[in-house]
Protein backbone atom coordinates (compact mmCIF):
# COMPACT_ATOMS: atom_id res chain seq x y z
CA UNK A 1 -24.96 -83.23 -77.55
CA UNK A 2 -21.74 -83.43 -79.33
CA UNK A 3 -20.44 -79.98 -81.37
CA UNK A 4 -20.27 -80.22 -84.85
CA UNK A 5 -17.10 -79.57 -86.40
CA UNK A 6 -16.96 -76.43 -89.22
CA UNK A 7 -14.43 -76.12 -91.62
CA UNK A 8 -12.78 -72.80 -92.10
CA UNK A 9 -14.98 -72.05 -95.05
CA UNK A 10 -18.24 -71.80 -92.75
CA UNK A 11 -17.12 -68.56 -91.40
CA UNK A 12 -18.59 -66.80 -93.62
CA UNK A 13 -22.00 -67.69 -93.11
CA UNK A 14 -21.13 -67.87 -88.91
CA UNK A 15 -22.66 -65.36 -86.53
CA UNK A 16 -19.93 -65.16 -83.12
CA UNK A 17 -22.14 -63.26 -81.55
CA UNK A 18 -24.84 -65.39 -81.17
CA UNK A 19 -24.72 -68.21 -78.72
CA UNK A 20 -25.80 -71.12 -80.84
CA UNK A 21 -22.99 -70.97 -82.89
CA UNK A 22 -20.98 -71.81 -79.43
CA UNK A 23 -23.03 -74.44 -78.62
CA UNK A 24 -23.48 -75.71 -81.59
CA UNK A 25 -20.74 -75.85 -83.45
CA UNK A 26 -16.93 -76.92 -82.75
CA UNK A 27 -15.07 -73.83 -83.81
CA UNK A 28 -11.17 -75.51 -83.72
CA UNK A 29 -10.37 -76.00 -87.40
CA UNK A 30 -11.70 -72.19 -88.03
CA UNK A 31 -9.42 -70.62 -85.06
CA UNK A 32 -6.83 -72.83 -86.62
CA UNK A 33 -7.22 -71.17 -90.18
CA UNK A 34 -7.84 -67.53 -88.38
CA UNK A 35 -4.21 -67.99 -86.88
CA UNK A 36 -2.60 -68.97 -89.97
CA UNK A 37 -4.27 -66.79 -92.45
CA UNK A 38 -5.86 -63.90 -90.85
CA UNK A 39 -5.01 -63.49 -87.38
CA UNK A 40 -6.72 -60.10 -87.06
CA UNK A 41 -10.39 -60.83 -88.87
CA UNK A 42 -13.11 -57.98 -89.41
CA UNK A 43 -16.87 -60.00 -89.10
CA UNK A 44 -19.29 -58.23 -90.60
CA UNK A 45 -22.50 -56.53 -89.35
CA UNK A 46 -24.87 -58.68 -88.51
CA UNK A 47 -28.38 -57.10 -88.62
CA UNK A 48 -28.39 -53.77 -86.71
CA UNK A 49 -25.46 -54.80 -84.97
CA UNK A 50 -22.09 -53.20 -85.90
CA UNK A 51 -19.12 -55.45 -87.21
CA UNK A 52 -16.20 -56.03 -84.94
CA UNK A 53 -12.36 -57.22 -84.87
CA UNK A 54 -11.92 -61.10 -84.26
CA UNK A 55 -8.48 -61.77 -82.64
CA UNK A 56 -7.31 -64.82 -82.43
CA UNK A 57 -3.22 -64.88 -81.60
CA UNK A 58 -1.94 -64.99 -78.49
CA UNK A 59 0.50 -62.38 -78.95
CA UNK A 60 -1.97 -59.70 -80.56
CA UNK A 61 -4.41 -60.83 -77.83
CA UNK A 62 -2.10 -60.32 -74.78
CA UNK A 63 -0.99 -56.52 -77.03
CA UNK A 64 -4.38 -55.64 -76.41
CA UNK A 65 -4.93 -56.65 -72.89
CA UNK A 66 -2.21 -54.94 -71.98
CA UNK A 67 -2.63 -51.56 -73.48
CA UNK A 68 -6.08 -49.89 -72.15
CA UNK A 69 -4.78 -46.59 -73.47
CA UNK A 70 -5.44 -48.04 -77.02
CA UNK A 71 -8.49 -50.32 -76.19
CA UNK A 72 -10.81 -49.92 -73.67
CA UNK A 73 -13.40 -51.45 -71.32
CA UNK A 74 -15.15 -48.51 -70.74
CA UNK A 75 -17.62 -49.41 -73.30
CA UNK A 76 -17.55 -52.51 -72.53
CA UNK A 77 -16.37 -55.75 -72.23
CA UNK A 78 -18.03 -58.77 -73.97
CA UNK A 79 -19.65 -58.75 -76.95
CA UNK A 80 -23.62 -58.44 -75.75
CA UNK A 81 -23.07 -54.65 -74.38
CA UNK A 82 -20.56 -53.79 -77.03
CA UNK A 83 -23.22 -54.39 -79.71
CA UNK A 84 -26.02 -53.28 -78.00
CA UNK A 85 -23.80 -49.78 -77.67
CA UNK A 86 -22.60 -50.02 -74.23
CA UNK A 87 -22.81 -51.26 -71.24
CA UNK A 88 -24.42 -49.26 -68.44
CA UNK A 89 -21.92 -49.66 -65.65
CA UNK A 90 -19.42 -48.18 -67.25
CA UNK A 91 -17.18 -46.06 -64.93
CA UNK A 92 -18.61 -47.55 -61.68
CA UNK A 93 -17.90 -51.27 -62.25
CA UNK A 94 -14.29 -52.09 -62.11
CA UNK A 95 -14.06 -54.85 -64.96
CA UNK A 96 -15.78 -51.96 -67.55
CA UNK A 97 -13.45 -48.71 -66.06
CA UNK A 98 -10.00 -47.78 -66.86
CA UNK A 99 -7.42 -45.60 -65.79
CA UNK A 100 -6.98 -44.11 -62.23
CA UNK A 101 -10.80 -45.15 -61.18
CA UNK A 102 -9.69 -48.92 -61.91
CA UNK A 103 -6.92 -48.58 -59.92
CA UNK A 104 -8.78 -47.08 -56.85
CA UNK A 105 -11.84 -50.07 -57.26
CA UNK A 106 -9.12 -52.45 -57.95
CA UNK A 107 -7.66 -51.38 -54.63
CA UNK A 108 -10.67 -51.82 -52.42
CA UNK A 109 -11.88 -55.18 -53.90
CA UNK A 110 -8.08 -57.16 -53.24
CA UNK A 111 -8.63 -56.12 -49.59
CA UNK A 112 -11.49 -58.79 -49.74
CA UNK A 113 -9.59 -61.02 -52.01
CA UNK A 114 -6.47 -61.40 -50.78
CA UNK A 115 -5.37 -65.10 -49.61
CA UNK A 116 -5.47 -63.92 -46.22
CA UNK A 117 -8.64 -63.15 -46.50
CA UNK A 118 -9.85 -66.11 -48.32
CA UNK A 119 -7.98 -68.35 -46.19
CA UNK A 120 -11.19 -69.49 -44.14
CA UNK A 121 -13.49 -69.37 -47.09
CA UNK A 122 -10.99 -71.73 -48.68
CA UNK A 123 -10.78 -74.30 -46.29
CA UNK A 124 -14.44 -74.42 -45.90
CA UNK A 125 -14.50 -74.72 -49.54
CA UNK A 126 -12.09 -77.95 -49.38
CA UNK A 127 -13.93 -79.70 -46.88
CA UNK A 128 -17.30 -79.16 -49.42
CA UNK A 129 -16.14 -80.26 -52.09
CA UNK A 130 -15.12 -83.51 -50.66
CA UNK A 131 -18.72 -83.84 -49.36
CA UNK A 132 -20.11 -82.99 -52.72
CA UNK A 133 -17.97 -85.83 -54.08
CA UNK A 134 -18.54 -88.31 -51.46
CA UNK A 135 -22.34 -87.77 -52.18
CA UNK A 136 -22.26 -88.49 -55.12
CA UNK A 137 -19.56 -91.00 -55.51
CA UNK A 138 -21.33 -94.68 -56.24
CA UNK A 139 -24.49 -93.99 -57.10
CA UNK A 140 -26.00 -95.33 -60.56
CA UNK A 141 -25.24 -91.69 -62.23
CA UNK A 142 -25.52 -88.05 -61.27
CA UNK A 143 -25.35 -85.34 -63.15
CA UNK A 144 -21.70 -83.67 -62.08
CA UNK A 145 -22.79 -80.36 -63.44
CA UNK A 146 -26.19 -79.94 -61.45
CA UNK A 147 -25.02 -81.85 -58.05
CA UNK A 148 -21.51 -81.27 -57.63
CA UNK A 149 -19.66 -77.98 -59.44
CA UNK A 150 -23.09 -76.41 -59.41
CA UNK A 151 -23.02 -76.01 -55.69
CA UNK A 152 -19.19 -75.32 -55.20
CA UNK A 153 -17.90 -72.44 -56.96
CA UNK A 154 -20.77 -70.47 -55.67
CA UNK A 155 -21.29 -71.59 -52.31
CA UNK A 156 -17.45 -70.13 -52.04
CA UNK A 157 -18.69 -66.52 -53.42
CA UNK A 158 -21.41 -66.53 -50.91
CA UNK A 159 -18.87 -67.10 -48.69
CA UNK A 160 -17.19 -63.85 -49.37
CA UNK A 161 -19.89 -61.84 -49.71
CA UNK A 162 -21.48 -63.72 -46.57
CA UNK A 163 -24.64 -63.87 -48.40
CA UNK A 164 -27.58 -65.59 -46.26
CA UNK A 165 -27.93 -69.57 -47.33
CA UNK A 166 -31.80 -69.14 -47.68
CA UNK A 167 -30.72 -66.72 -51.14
CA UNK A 168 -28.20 -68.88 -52.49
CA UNK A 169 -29.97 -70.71 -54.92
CA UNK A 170 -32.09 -67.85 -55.57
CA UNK A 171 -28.83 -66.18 -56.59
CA UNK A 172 -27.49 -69.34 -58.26
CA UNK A 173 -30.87 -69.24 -60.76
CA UNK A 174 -30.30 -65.62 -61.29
CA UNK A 175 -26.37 -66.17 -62.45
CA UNK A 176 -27.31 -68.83 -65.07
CA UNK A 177 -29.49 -66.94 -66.14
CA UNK A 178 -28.15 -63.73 -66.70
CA UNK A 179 -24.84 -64.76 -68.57
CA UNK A 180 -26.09 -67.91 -70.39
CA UNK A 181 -29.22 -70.40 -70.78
CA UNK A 182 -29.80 -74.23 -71.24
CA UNK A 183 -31.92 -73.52 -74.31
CA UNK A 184 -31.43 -71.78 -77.76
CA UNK A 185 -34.06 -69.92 -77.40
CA UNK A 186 -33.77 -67.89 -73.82
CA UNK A 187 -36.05 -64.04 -73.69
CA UNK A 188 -33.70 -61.33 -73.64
CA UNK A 189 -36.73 -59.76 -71.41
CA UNK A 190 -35.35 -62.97 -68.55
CA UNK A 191 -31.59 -61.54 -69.01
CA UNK A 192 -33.08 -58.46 -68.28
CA UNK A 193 -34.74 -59.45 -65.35
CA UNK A 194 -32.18 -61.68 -63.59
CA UNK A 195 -29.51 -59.08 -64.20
CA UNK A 196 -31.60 -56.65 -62.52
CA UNK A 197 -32.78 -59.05 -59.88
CA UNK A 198 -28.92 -59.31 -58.86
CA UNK A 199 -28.41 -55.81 -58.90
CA UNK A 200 -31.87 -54.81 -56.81
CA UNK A 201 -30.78 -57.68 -54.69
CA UNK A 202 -27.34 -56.45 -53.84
CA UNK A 203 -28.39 -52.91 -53.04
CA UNK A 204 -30.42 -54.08 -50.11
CA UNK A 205 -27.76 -56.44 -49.27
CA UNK A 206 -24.82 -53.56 -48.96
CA UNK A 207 -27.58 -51.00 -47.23
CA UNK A 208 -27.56 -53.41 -44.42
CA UNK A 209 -24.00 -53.54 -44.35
CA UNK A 210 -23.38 -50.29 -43.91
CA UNK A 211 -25.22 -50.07 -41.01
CA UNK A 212 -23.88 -53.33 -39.72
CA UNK A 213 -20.33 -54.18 -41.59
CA UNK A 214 -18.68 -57.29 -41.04
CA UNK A 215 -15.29 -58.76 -42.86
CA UNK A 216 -17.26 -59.76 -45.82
CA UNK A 217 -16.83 -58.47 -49.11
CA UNK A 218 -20.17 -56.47 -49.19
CA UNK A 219 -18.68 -54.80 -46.54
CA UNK A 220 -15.95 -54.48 -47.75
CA UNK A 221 -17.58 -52.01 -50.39
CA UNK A 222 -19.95 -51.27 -48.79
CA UNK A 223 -17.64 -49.06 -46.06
CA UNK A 224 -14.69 -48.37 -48.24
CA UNK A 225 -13.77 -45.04 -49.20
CA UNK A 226 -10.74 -43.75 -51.44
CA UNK A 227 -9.44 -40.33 -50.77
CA UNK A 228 -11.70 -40.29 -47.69
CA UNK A 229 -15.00 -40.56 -49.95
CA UNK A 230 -17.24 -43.23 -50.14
CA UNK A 231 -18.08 -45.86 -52.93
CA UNK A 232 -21.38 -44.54 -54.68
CA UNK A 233 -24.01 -47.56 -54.03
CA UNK A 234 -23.79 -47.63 -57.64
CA UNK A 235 -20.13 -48.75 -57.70
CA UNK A 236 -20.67 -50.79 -54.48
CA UNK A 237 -23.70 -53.27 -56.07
CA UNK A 238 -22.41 -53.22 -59.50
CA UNK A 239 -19.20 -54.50 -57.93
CA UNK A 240 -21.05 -56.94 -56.05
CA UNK A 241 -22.77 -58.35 -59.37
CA UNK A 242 -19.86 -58.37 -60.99
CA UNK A 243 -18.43 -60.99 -58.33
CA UNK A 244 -21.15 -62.90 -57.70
CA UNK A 245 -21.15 -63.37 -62.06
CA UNK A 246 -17.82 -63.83 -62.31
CA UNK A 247 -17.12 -65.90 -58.63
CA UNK A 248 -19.65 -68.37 -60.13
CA UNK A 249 -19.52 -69.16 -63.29
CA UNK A 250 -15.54 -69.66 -64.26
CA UNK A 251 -14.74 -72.26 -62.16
CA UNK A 252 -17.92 -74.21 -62.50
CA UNK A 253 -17.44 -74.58 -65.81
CA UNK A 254 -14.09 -75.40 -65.65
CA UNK A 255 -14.79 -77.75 -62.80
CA UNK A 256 -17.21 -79.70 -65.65
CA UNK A 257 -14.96 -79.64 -68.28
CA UNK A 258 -12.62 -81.04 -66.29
CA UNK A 259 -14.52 -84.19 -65.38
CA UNK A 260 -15.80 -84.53 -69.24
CA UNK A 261 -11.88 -84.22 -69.98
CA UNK A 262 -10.97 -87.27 -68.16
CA UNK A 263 -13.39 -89.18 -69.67
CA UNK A 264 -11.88 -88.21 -72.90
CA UNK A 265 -8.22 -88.47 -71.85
CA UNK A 266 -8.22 -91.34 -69.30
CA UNK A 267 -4.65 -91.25 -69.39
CA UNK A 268 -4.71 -87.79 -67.97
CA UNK A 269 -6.87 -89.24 -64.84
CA UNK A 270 -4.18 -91.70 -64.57
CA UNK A 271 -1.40 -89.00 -64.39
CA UNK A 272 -3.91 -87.10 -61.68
CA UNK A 273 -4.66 -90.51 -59.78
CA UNK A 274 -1.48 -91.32 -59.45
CA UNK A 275 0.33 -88.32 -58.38
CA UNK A 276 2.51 -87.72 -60.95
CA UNK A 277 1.04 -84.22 -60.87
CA UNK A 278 -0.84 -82.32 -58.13
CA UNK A 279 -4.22 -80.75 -58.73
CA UNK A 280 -2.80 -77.13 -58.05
CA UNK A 281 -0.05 -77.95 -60.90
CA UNK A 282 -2.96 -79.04 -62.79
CA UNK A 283 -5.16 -76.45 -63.06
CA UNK A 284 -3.99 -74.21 -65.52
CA UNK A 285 -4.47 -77.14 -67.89
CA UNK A 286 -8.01 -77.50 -66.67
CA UNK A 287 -8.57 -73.31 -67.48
CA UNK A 288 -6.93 -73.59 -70.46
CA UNK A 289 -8.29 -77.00 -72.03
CA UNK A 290 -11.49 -75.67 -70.87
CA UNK A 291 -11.40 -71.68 -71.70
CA UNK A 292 -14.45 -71.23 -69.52
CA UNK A 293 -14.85 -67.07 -71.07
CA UNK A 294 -14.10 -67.63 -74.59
CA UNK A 295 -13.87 -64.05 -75.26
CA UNK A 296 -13.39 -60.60 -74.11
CA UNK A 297 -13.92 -57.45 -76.03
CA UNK A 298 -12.48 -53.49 -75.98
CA UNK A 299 -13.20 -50.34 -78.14
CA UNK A 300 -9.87 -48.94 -79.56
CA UNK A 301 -9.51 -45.32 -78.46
CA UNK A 302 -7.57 -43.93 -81.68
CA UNK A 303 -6.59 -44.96 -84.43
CA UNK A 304 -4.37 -47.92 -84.37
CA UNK A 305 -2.64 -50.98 -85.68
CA UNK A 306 -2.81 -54.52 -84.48
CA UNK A 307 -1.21 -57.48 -86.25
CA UNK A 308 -0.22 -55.13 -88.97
CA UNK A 309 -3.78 -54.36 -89.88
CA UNK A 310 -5.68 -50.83 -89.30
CA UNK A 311 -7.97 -50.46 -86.84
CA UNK A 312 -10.15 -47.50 -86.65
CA UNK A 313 -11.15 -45.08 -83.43
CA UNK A 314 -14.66 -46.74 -82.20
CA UNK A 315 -13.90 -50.30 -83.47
CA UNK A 316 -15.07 -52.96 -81.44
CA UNK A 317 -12.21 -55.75 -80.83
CA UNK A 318 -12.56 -59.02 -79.18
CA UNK A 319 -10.17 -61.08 -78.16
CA UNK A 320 -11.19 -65.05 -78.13
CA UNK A 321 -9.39 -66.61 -75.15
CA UNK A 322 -10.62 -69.94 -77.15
CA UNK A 323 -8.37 -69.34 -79.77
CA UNK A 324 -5.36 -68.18 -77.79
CA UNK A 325 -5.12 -70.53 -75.34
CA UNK A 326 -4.51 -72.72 -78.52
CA UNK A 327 -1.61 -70.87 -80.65
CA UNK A 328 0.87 -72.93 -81.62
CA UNK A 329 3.04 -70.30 -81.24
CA UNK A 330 2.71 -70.20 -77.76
CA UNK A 331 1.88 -74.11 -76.49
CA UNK A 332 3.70 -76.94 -77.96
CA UNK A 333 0.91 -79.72 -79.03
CA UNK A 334 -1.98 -77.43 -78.27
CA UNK A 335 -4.74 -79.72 -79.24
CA UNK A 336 -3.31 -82.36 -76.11
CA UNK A 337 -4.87 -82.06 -72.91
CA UNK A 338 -1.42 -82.28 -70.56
CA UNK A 339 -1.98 -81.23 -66.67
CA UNK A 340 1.49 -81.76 -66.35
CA UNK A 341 2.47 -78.72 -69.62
CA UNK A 342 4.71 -76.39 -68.54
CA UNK A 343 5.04 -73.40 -68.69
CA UNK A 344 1.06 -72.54 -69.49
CA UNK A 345 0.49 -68.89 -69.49
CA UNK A 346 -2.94 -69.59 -70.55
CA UNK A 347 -5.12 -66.31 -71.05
CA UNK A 348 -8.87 -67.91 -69.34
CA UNK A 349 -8.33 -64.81 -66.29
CA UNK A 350 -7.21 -62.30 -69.03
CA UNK A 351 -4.36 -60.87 -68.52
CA UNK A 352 -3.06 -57.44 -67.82
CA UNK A 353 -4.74 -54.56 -66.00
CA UNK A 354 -7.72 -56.25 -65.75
CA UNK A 355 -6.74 -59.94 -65.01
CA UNK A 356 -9.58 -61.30 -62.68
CA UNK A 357 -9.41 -59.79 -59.48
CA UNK A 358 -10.55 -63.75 -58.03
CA UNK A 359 -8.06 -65.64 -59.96
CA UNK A 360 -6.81 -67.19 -56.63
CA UNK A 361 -9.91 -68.21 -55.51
CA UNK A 362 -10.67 -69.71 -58.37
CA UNK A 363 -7.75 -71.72 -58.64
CA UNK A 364 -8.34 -73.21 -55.16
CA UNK A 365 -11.81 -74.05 -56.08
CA UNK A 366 -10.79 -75.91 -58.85
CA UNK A 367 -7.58 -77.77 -57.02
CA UNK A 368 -10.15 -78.50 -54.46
CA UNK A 369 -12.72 -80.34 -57.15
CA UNK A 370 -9.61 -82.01 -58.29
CA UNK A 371 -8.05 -82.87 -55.06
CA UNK A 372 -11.91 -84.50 -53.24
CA UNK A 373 -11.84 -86.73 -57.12
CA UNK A 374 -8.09 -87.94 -56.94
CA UNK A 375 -8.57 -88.98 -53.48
CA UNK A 376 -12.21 -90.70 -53.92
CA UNK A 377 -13.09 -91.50 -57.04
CA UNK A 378 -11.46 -94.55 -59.26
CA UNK A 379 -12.65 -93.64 -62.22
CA UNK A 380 -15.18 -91.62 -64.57
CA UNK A 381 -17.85 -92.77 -66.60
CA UNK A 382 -19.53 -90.84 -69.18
CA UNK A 383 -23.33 -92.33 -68.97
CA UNK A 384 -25.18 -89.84 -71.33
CA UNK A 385 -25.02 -86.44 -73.32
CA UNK A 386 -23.48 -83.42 -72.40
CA UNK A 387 -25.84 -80.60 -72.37
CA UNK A 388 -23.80 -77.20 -73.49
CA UNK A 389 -24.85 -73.93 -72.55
CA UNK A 390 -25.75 -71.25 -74.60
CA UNK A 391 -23.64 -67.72 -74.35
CA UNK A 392 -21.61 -66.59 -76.96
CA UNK A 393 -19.07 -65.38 -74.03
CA UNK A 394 -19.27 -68.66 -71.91
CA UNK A 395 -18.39 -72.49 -72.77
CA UNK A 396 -19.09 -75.29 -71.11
CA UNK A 397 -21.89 -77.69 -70.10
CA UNK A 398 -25.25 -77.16 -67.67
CA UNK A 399 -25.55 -80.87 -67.65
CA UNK A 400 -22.95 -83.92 -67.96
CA UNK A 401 -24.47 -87.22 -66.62
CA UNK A 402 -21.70 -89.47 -65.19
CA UNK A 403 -20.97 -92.40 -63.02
CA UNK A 404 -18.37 -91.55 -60.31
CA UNK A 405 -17.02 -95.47 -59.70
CA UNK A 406 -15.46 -95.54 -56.09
């Protein structure tokens, strides 16, 4: 399914919060005009739901990242709990608390996540994804989204969290679900359910932990305690969702945009094949070509100003990573896909006080992808359709049908 393409004048009839216009739609030309014209853009209430700040610079995006005083989490980060009012982990969940608590949670979760730590989980991870490749490399076609980046990314959080391999798809169902869907039509009763599979799921996961810890990450939490107190099990499983979410579904997308990228840009392949740039070099390109998390969202506190326009106490403001990633202020040729750009302080991990706790492991899981294709695979064949997912947070593709030609 190829996006349409809108010009700027279709905004005003466009819904961002819904997650057909994402996967319908090809957005570039209205960023483009949103940059020039109206960097800081109020969209209007949709329905029941309130209106909300679109942001779409780089600098006023990385302003707001940077100053949770102004604009905070705490009520939320992406635009399905901001509109709905809130979200519920608020205060116990790291990526949706601010302030000394964020700190502390921050604290515990980088003893898991440090590249000591992930040092075997890595290497485990590299020798996968060459075997994911090597399966698949020959054959008539395969879908890369389904049997190769759909078992990497979170094979590697399971890792972490040591999670038993008899869940994993179990889990792996339960993350598609709960942040996107291969339809247009998904029940918000199924988001319901899948998030609260995950959590139910991780509470009798970290219970077992703390009666039997190991190294892993549920431990981790599970055991941890800040000023001699313990996590609540609240902040210990919403923790755990929030990795298992965001441990997943980042790189795999990234991982498949990469791959439809080539296709696209076979000169790029070349420049990858051929070692003019490494796949570590490389994959900021990938994350921002790609912009797996096309948007993040705050609350400002007070009563503020942002790219010269007011913003009121209790106004919902999103930043779209999308857009940024994009500014011509910021990247010279931004519409070229260039492993080799430099510098590329592309904003796909945020940025900030909240910039993703797993960026590292991310990265490797991506080099890795890249690395087990330069070394095995001649070239890329695009043999049918990409399927895109539907989220208005996430973009990317649940199915890309390819030929990997040895």
């Amino acid at each position: 399914m190829t996006r349409t393409p809108l010009p700027p004048s279709a905004l005003a009839d466009l819904d961002l919060a819904d997650p057909v216009t994402h996967a319908r739609y090809d957005l570039t030309e209205i960023w483009r005009s949103l940059r020039a014209e109206e960097p800081v853009h109020w969209h209007p209430p949709v329905g029941r739901a309130p209106g909300f700040w679109v942001v779409t610079r780089y600098a006023d995006a990385a302003e707001v990242y940077l100053a949770p005083e102004r604009f905070t989490s705490e009520r939320g980060n992406v635009l399905a709990s901001l509109l709905q009012g809130g979200d519920s982990a608020s205060g116990v969940m790291a990526a949706v608390t601010d302030g000394k608590r964020h700190r502390e949670l921050r604290s515990v979760l980088l003893r898991a996540f440090s590249p000591r730590a992930l040092a075997g989980v890595v290497e485990k991870m590299e020798k996968a994804a060459g075997e994911l490749v090597a399966a698949a490399a020959g054959r008539a076609e395969c879908d890369f989204a389904q049997d190769v980046a759909g078992n990497l990314p979170l094979m590697a959080i399971c890792d972490l969290l040591d999670v038993p391999e008899a869940d994993r798809a179990f889990l792996l169902d339960l993350t598609k679900t709960a942040l996107s869907s291969d339809e247009p039509d998904q029940s918000p009763f199924d988001v319901w359910q899948a998030r609260n599979d995950i959590l139910a799921y991780f509470a009798e996961l970290a219970k077992s932990r703390q009666a039997r810890p190991g190294t892993d990450a549920v431990s981790v939490l599970a055991t941890a305690q800040v000023d001699g107190v313990p996590l609540t099990m609240d902040e210990v499983v919403a923790n755990c969702y929030s990795l298992i979410l965001g441990g997943d579904e980042t790189s795999r997308l990234s991982m498949i945009g990469a791959v439809l990228a080539f296709t696209e840009h076979p000169d790029q392949w070349q420049a990858l094949k051929e070692r003019e740039v490494t796949p570590a070099a490389a994959v900021d390109e990938v994350l921002r070509w790609t912009t797996p998390a096309i948007h993040f969202g705050r609350t400002a506190t007070a009563d503020t100003r942002l790219g010269g326009v007011a913003v009121a106490a209790g106004d919902i403001v999103t930043l779209w990573n999308v857009s940024a990633n994009r500014d011509e202020a910021v990247f010279t040729d931004p519409d070229r896909f260039d492993l080799a750009r430099t510098p590329n302080r592309q904003l796909s991990f945020g940025h900030g006080p909240h910039y993703c706790i797993g960026a590292y492991l991310g990265r490797a899981e991506i080099a890795g992808m890249l690395t087990a294709l330069r070394d095995q695979i001649g070239r890329v064949e695009l043999t049918g359709d990409p399927r895109p997912v539907y989220s208005s947070m996430l973009s990317g593709f649940s199915s890309l049908p390819v030929r990997l030609v040895v």
